[in-house]
Protein backbone atom coordinates (compact mmCIF):
# COMPACT_ATOMS: atom_id res chain seq x y z
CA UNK A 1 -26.52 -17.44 -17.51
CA UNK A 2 -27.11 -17.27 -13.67
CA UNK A 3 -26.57 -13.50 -12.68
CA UNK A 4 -23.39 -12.56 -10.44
CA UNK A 5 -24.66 -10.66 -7.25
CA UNK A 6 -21.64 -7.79 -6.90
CA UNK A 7 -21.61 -5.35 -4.22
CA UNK A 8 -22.14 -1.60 -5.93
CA UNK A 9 -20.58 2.07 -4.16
CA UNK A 10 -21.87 4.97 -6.21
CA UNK A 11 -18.98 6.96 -3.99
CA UNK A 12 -18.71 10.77 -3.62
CA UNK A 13 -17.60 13.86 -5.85
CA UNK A 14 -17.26 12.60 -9.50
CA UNK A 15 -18.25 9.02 -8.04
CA UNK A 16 -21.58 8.68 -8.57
CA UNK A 17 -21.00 10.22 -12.31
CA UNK A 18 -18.30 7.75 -13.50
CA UNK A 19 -20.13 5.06 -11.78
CA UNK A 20 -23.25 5.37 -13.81
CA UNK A 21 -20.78 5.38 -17.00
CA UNK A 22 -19.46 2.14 -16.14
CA UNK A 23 -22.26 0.26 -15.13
CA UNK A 24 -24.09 1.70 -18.53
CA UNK A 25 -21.39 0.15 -20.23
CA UNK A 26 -21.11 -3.17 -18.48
CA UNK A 27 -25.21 -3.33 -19.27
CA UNK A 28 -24.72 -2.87 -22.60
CA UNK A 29 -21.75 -5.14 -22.64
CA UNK A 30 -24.70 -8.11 -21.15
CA UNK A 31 -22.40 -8.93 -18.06
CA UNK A 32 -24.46 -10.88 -16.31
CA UNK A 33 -24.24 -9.00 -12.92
CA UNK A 34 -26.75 -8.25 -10.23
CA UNK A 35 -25.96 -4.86 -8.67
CA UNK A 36 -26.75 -4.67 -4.70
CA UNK A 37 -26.29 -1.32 -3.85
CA UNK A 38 -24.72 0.26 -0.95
CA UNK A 39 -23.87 3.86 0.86
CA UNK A 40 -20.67 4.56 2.06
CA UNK A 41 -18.47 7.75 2.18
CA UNK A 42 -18.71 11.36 2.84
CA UNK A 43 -22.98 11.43 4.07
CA UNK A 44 -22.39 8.14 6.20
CA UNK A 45 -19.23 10.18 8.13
CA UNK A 46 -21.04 12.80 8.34
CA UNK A 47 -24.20 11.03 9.97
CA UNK A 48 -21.71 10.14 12.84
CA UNK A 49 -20.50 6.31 12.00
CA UNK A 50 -16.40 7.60 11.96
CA UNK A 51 -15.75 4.55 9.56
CA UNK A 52 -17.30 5.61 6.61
CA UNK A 53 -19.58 2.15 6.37
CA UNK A 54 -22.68 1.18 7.75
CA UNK A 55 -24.08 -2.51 8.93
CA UNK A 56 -25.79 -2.67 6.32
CA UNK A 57 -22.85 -2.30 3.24
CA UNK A 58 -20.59 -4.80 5.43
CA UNK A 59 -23.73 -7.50 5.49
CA UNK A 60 -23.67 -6.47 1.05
CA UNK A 61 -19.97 -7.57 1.02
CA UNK A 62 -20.59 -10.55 3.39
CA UNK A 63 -23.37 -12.05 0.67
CA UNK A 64 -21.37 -11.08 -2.80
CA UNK A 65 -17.62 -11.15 -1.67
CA UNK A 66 -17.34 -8.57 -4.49
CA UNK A 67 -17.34 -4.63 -4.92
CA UNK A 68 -17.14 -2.14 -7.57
CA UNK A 69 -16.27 1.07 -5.45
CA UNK A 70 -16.34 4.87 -6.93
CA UNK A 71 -13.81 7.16 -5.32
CA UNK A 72 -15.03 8.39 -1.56
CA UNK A 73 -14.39 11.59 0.20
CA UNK A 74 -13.04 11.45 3.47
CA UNK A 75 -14.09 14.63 6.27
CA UNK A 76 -10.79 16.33 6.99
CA UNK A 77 -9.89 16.52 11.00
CA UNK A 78 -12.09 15.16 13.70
CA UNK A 79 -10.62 11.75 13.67
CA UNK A 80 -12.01 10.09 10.53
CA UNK A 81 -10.03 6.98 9.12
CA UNK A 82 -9.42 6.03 5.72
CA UNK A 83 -12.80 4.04 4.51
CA UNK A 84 -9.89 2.24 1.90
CA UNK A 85 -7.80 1.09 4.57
CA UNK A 86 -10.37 -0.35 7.01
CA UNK A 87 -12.10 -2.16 4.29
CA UNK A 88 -8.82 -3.81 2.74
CA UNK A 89 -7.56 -4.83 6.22
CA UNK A 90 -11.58 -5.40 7.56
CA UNK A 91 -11.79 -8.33 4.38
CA UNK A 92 -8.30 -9.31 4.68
CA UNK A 93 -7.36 -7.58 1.00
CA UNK A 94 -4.05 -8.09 0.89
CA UNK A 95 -2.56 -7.57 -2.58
CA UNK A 96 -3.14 -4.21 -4.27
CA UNK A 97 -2.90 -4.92 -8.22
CA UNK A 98 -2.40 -1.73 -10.35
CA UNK A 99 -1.26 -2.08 -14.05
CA UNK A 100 0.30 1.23 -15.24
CA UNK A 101 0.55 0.95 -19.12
CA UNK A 102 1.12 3.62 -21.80
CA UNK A 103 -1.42 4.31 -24.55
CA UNK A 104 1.61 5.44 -27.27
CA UNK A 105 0.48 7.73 -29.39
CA UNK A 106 -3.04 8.11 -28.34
CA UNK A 107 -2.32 9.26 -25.11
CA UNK A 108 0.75 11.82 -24.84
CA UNK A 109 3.34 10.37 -22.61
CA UNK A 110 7.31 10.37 -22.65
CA UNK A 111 7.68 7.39 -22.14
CA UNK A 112 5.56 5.27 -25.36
CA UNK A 113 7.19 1.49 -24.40
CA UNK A 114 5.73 1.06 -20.92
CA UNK A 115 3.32 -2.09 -19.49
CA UNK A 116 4.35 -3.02 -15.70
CA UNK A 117 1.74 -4.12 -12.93
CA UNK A 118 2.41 -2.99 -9.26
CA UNK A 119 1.60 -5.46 -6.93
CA UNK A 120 1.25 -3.93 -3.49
CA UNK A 121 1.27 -5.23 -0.13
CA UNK A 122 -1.98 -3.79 1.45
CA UNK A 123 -2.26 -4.96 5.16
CA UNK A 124 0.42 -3.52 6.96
CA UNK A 125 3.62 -1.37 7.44
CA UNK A 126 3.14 2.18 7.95
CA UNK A 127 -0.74 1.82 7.16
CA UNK A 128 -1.50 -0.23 10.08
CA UNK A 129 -1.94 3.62 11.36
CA UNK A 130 -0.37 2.85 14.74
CA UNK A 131 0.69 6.68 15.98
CA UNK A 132 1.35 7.98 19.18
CA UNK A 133 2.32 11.48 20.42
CA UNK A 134 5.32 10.68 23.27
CA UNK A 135 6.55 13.93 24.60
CA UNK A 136 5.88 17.69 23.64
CA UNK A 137 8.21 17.48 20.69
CA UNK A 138 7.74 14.13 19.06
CA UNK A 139 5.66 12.04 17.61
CA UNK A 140 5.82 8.09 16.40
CA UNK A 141 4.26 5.67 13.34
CA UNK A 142 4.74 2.41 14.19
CA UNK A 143 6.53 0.52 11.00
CA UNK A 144 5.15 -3.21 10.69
CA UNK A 145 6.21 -5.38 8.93
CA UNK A 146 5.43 -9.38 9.08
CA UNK A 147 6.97 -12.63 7.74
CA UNK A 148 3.36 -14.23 6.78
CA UNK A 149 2.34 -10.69 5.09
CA UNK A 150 5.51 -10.85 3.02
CA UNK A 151 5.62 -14.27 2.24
CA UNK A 152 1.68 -13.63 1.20
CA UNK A 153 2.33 -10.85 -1.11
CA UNK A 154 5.65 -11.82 -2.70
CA UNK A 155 4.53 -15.30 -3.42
CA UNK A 156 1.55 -13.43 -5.35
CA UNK A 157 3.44 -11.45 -7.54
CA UNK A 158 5.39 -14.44 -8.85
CA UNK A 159 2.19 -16.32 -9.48
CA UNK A 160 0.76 -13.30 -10.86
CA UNK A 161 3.37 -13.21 -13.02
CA UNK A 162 3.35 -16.42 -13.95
CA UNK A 163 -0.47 -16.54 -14.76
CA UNK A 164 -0.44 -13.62 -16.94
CA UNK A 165 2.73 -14.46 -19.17
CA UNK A 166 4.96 -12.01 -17.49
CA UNK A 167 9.50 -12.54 -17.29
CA UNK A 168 10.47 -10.54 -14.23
CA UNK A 169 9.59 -9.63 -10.79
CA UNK A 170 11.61 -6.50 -8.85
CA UNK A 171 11.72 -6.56 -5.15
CA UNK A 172 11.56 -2.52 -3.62
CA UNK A 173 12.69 -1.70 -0.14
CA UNK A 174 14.89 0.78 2.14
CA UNK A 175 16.84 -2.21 3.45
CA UNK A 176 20.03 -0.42 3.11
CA UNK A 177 17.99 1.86 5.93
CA UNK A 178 15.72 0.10 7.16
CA UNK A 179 17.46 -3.82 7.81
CA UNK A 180 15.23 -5.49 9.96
CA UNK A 181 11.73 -4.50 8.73
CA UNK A 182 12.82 -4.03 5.12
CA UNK A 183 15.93 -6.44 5.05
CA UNK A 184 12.81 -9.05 6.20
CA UNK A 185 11.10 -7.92 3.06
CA UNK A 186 14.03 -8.18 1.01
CA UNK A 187 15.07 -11.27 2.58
CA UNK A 188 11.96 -13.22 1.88
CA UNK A 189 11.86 -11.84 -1.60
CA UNK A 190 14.92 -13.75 -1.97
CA UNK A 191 14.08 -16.98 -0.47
CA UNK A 192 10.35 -17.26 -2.57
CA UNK A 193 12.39 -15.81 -5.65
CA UNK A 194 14.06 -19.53 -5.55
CA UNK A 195 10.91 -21.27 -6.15
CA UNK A 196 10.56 -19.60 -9.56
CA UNK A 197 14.20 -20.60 -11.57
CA UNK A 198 12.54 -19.50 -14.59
CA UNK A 199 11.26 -15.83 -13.87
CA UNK A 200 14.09 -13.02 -13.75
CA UNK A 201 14.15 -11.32 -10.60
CA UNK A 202 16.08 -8.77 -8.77
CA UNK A 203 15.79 -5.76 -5.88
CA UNK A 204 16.11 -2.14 -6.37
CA UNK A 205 16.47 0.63 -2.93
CA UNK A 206 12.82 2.48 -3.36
CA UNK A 207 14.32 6.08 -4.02
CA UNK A 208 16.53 5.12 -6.56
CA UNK A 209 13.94 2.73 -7.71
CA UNK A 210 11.18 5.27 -8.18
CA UNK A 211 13.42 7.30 -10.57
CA UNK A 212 14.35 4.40 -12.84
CA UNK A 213 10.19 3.73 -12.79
CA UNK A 214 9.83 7.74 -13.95
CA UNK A 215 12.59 7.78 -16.42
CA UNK A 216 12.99 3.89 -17.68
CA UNK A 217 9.67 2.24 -17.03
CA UNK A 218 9.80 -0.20 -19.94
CA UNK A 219 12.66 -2.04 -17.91
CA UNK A 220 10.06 -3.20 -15.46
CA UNK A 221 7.73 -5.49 -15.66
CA UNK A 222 5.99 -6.98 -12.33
CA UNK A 223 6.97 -5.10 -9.26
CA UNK A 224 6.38 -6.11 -5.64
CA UNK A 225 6.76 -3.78 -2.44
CA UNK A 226 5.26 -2.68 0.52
CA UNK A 227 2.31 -0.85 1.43
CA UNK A 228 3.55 2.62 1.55
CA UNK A 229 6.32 2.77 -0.89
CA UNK A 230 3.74 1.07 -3.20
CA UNK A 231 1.25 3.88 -3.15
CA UNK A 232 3.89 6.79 -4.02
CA UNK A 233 4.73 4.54 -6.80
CA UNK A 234 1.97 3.41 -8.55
CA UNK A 235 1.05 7.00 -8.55
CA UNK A 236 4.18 8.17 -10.21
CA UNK A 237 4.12 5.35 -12.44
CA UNK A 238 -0.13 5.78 -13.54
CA UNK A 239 1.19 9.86 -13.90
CA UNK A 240 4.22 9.19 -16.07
CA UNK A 241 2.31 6.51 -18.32
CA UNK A 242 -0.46 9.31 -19.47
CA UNK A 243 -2.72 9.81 -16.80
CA UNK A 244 -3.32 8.58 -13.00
CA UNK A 245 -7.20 8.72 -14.82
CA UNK A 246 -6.54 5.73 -16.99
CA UNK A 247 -5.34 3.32 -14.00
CA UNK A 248 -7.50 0.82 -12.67
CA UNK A 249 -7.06 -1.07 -9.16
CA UNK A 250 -7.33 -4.60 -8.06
CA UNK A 251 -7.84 -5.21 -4.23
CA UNK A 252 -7.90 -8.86 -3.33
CA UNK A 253 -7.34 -11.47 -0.53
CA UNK A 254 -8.60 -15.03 -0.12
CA UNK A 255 -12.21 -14.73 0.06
CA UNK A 256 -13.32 -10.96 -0.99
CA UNK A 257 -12.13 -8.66 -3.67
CA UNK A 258 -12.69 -4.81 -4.36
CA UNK A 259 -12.35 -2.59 -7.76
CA UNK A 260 -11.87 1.14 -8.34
CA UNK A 261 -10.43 3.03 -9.66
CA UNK A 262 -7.02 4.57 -8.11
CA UNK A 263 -7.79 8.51 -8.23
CA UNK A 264 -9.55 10.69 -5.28
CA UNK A 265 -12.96 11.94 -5.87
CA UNK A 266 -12.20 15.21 -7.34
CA UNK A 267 -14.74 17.58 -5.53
CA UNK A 268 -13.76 20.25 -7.39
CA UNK A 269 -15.36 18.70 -11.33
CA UNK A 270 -18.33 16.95 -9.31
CA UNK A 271 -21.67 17.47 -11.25
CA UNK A 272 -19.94 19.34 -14.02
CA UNK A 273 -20.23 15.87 -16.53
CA UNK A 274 -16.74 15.84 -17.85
CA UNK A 275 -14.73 13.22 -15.40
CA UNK A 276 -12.97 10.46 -16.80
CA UNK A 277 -14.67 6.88 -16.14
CA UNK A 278 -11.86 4.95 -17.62
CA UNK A 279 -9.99 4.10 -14.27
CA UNK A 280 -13.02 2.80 -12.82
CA UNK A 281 -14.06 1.11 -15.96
CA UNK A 282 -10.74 -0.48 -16.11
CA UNK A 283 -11.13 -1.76 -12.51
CA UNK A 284 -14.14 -3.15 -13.78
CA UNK A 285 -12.60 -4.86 -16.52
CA UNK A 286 -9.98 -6.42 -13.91
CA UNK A 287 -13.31 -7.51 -11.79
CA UNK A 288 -14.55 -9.29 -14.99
CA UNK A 289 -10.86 -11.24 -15.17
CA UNK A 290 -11.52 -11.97 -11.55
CA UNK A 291 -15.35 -13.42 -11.93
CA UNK A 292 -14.02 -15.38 -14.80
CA UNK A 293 -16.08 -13.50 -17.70
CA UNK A 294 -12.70 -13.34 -19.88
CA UNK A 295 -14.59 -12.89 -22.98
CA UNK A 296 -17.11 -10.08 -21.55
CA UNK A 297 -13.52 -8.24 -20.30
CA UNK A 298 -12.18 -8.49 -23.91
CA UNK A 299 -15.35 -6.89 -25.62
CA UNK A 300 -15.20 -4.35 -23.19
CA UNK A 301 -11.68 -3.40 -22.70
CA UNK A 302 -11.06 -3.22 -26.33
CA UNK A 303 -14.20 -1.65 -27.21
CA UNK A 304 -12.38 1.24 -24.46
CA UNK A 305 -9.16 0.86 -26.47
CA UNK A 306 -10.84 1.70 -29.58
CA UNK A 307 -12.46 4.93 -28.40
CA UNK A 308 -9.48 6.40 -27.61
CA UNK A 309 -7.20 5.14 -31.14
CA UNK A 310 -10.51 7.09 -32.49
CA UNK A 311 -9.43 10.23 -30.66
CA UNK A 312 -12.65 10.42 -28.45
CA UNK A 313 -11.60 12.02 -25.30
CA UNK A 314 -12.84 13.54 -22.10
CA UNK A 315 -11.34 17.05 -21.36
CA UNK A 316 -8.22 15.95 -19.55
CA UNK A 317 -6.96 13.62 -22.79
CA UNK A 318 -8.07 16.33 -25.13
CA UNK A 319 -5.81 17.44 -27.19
CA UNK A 320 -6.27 19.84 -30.50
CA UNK A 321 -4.85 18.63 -33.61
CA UNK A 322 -5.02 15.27 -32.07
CA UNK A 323 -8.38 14.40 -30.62
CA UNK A 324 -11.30 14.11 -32.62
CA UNK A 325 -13.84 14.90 -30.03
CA UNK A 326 -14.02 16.23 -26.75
CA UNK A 327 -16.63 14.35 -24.66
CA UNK A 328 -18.45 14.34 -21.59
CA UNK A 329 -18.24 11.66 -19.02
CA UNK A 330 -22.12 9.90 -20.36
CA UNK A 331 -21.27 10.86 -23.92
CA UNK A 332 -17.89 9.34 -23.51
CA UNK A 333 -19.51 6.40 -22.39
CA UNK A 334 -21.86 5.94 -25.42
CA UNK A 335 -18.45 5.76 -27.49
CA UNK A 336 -16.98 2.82 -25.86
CA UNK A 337 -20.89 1.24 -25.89
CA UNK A 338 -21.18 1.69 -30.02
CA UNK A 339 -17.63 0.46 -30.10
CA UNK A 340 -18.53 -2.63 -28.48
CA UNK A 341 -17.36 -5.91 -30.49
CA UNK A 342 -14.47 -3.24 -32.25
CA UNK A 343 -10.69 -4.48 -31.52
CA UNK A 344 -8.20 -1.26 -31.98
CA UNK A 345 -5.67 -1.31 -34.96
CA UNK A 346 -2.71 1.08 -33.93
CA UNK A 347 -2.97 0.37 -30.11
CA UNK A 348 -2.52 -3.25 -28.70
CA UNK A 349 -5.71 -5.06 -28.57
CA UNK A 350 -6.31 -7.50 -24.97
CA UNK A 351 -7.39 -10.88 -24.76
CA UNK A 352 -8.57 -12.06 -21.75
CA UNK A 353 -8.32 -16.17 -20.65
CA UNK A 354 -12.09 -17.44 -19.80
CA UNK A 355 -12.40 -18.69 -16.49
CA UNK A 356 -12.13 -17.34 -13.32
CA UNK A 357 -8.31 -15.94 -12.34
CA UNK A 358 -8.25 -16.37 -8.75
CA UNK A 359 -4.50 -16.22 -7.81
CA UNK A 360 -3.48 -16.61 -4.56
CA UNK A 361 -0.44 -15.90 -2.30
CA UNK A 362 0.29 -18.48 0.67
CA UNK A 363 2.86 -18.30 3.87
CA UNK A 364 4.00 -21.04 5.17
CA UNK A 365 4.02 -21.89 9.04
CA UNK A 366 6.14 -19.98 11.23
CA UNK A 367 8.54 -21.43 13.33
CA UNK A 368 9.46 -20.90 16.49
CA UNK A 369 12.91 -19.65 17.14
CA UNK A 370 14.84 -19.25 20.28
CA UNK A 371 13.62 -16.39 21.84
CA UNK A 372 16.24 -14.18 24.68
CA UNK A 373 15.82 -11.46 26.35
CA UNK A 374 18.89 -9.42 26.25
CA UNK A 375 18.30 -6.06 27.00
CA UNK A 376 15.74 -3.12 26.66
CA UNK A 377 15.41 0.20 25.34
CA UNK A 378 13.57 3.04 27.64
CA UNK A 379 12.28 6.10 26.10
CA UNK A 380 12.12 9.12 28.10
CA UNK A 381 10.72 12.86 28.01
CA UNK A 382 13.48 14.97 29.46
CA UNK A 383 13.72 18.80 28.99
CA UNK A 384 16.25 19.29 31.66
CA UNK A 385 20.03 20.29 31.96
CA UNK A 386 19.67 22.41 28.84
CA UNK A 387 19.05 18.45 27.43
CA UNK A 388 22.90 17.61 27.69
CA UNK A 389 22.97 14.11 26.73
CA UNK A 390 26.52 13.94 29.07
CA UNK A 391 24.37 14.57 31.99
CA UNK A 392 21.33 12.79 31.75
CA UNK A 393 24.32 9.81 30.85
CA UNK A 394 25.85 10.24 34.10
CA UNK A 395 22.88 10.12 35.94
CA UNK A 396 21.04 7.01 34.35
CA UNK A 397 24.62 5.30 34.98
CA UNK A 398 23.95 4.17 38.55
CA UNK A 399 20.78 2.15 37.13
CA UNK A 400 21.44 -1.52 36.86
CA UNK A 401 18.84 -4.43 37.38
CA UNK A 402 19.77 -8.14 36.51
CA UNK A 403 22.68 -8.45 33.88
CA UNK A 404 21.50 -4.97 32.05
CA UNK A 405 23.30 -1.87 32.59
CA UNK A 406 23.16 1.43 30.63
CA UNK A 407 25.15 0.98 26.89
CA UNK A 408 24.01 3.84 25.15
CA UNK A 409 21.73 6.84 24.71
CA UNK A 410 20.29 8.07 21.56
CA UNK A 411 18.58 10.92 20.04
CA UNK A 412 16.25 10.60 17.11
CA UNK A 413 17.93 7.04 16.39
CA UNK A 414 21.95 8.84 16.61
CA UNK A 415 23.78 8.19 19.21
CA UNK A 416 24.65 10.86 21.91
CA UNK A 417 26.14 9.29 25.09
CA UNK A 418 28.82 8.36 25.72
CA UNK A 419 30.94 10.07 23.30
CA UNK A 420 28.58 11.63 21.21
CA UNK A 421 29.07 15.06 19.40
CA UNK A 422 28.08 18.31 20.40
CA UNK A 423 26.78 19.41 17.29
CA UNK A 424 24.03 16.74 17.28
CA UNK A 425 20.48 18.14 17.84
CA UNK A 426 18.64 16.69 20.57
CA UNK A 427 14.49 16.93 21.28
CA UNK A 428 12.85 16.28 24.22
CA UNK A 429 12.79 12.35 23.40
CA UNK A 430 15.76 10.09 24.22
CA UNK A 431 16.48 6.58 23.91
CA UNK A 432 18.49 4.72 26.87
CA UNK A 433 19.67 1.60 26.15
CA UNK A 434 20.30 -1.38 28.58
CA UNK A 435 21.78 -4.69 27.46
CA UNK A 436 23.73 -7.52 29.48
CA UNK A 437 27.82 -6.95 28.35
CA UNK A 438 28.85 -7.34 24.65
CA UNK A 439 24.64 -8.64 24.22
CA UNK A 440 25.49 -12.00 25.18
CA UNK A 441 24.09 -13.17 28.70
CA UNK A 442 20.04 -13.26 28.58
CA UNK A 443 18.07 -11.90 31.22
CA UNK A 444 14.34 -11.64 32.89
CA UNK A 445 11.65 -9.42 32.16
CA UNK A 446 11.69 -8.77 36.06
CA UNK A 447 14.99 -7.11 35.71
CA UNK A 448 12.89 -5.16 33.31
CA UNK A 449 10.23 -4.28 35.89
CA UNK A 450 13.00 -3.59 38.49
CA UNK A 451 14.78 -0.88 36.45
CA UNK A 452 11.67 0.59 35.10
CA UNK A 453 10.53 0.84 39.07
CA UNK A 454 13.95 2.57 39.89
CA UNK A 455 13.75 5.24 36.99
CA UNK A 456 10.38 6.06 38.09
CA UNK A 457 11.17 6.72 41.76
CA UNK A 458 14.29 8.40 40.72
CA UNK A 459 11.21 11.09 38.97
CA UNK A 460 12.43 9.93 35.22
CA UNK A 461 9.60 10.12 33.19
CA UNK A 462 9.15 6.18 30.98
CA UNK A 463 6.93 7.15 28.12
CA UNK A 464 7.59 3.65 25.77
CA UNK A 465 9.81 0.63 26.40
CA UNK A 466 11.23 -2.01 23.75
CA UNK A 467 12.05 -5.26 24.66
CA UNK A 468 15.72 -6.09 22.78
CA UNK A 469 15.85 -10.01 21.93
CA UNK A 470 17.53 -12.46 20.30
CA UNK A 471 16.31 -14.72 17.48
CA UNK A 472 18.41 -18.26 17.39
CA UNK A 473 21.39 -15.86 18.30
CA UNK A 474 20.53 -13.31 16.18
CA UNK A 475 19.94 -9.63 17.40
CA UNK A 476 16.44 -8.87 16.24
CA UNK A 477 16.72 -5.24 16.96
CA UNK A 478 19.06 -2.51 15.02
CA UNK A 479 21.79 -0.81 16.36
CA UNK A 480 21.65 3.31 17.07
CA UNK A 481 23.65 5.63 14.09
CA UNK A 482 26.75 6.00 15.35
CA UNK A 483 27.01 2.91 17.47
């Protein structure tokens, strides 16, 4: 069989140590893969290239549209950004697959009935790392959110779902919060939802939702979210099903794919031989679904299985009176290899489908709605007047351009003027809001230009503005706390 060029990341810290493990098993397993090689991470920031990734390893991913990555270590301070996020949004990776499953009673856990897959949106909202500093005070992270993006991910879940034999799919958001960047979320969850009569569904509110994952994981099954709130919780659900060690990841879009596994790099156990391979060996196993070598998966995953119903641990599974070894991370490695072939008895043995699983989310084409402008929002930075929100009212009051005129002011999203409450705190950062009366008669953006001209002779400092529209007579912005 024709070899399978994949791009190879030894990584940093215990990288390089759990990477040899899995490729010695994969070897021994005869995938037919042909490893290219690559250097990214911690010596590649530190030769000056800020993203982590040379020419060269880009070109690698270019030629085998697939990559087995080891855990990285990223320089703290001087500006260095996440090597994970730039490659998933570089390659267009857009769904973040991370089954969380319990290993009952192999593996000590409270929780012994537990097999759900997070599927995470991996593009976008708070990761898009869009941050600015606006006045001495305060700061701002730029929340995205986008109809294609959700449409993208949700519609994979539910095919995901289907494809792998799975009943339900939960929605998690903050639209309750959040309504127009999570309500979107929600919304489309809804609409896709639709297309599938026969899959359960339904939507939990992410803090709420977390807790039911930590206490009642075995009512879950598929779960879909955004990018942030999907991190936290695969996390807490990897941790509360045995181990964050055992949990492999899946990052995929339409034309590249990356595995790894979904813990850090652990500098402090590097070069001491006792790290855990098996969440990078499981990503591994998820990149042999992917590549279509169903049957190479199977021997491998359940030659993995069997080494740990046989008690053969590395030191953080190791338990006396209940392992039967304690091995290093090579030695550990040479278990699953003479286990190869070996199904498990008391755990749940895997069979993977031959043929490549290549599932894909879609969005459909956009269209345009009517578009109005019918007000804006000005941000200021104003220490002044011992920052009574009753004064700076009064004197942004005589500031009218085109139908807008001043409706509100707010302070960290509650309103303050008029008729706001002295006991509200207030920063250095305030929010003035103009809108034509009762948000109904559109206007120009030069009214815009004219009042923003105005403030600034007036000496008001404009730090940010946000255009305020309406969507086919919808607002598309939310109203202040307290309005």
């Amino acid at each position: 069989m024709q070899k399978i060029p994949i791009t190879v990341a030894h990584g940093d810290g215990i990288g390089p140590a759990i990477m040899d493990a899995t490729l010695k098993i994969l070897q021994a397993a005869d995938a037919p893969l042909d490893y290219e090689k690559i250097e990214i991470g911690e010596k590649v920031y530190l030769q000056g290239n800020t993203s982590g990734i040379p020419q060269e390893a880009w070109d690698s991913f270019r030629r085998t549209k697939v990559f087995l990555k080891a855990p990285i270590t990223t320089p703290q301070g001087k500006g260095y950004k996440s090597l994970n996020v730039t490659i998933r949004k570089t390659l267009g990776l857009y769904a973040n697959v991370r089954p969380c499953i319990s290993y009952h009673p192999v593996v000590e856990t409270k929780h012994p009935v537990m097999d759900l897959v997070i599927v995470r949106e991996n593009e976008e909202d708070l990761y898009a790392g869009i941050e600015h500093r606006q006045t001495e005070e305060v700061t701002q992270c730029l929340k995205l959110i986008t109809k294609p993006g959700s449409e993208k991910i949700i519609r994979f879940a539910f095919e995901y779902a289907k494809a792998f034999g799975r009943k339900k799919v939960t929605c998690f958001s903050k639209d309750n919060i959040m309504k127009v960047t999570d309500g979107l979320f929600h919304g489309i969850f809804d609409d896709i939802g639709g297309e599938y009569p026969d899959m359960e569904k339904d939507h939990k509110i992410i803090d709420i939702g977390c807790a039911l994952v930590a206490d009642r994981p075995q009512d879950f099954d598929v779960l879909v979210t955004s990018n942030l709130y999907g991190d936290i919780m695969s996390d807490i659900a990897a941790q509360v099903s045995g181990s964050v060690g055992l949990c492999g990841s899946a990052n995929l879009g339409e034309n590249f794919a990356m595995f790894e596994a979904i813990h850090g790099s652990a500098p402090d156990i590097a070069g001491k031989g006792i790290a855990n391979p098996s969440g990078l060996l499981l990503g591994a196993v998820q990149m042999l679904v992917y590549l279509g070598l169903g049957e190479t998966a199977t021997k491998v995953h359940n030659a993995w299985l069997k080494t740990l119903e046989d008690g053969i641990h590395t030191g953080d599974l190791f338990r006396e009176g209940k392992s039967s070894k304690r091995l290093g991370t090579d030695e550990f490695a040479d278990a699953v290899i003479e286990r190869l072939g070996q199904r498990p008895t008391s755990l749940t043995a895997v069979e993977y489908p031959s043929g490549q699983s290549r599932i894909q989310g879609s969005a459909s084409k956009t269209e345009r709605s009517k578009k109005e402008l019918v007000g804006v929002d000005v941000f200021l930075d104003w220490d002044k007047e011992g920052r009574n929100p009753n004064t700076l009212g009064d004197q942004l009051r005589e500031f009218k351009a085109g139908p807008f005129e001043l409706r509100l002011i707010s302070n960290r999203g509650v309103k303050v003027y008029p008729e706001g409450h002295s006991e509200t705190f207030c920063t250095d950062h305030w929010r003035c809001r103009w809108v034509s009366p009762k948000m109904e008669e559109a206007g120009k953006y030069q009214s815009v230009l004219e009042l923003m001209s105005a403030l600034d002779r007036a000496g008001f400092d404009v730090i940010k503005t946000e255009n305020l529209y309406r969507f086919d007579g919808k607002l598309g912005f939310s109203l202040s706390q307290g309005e």
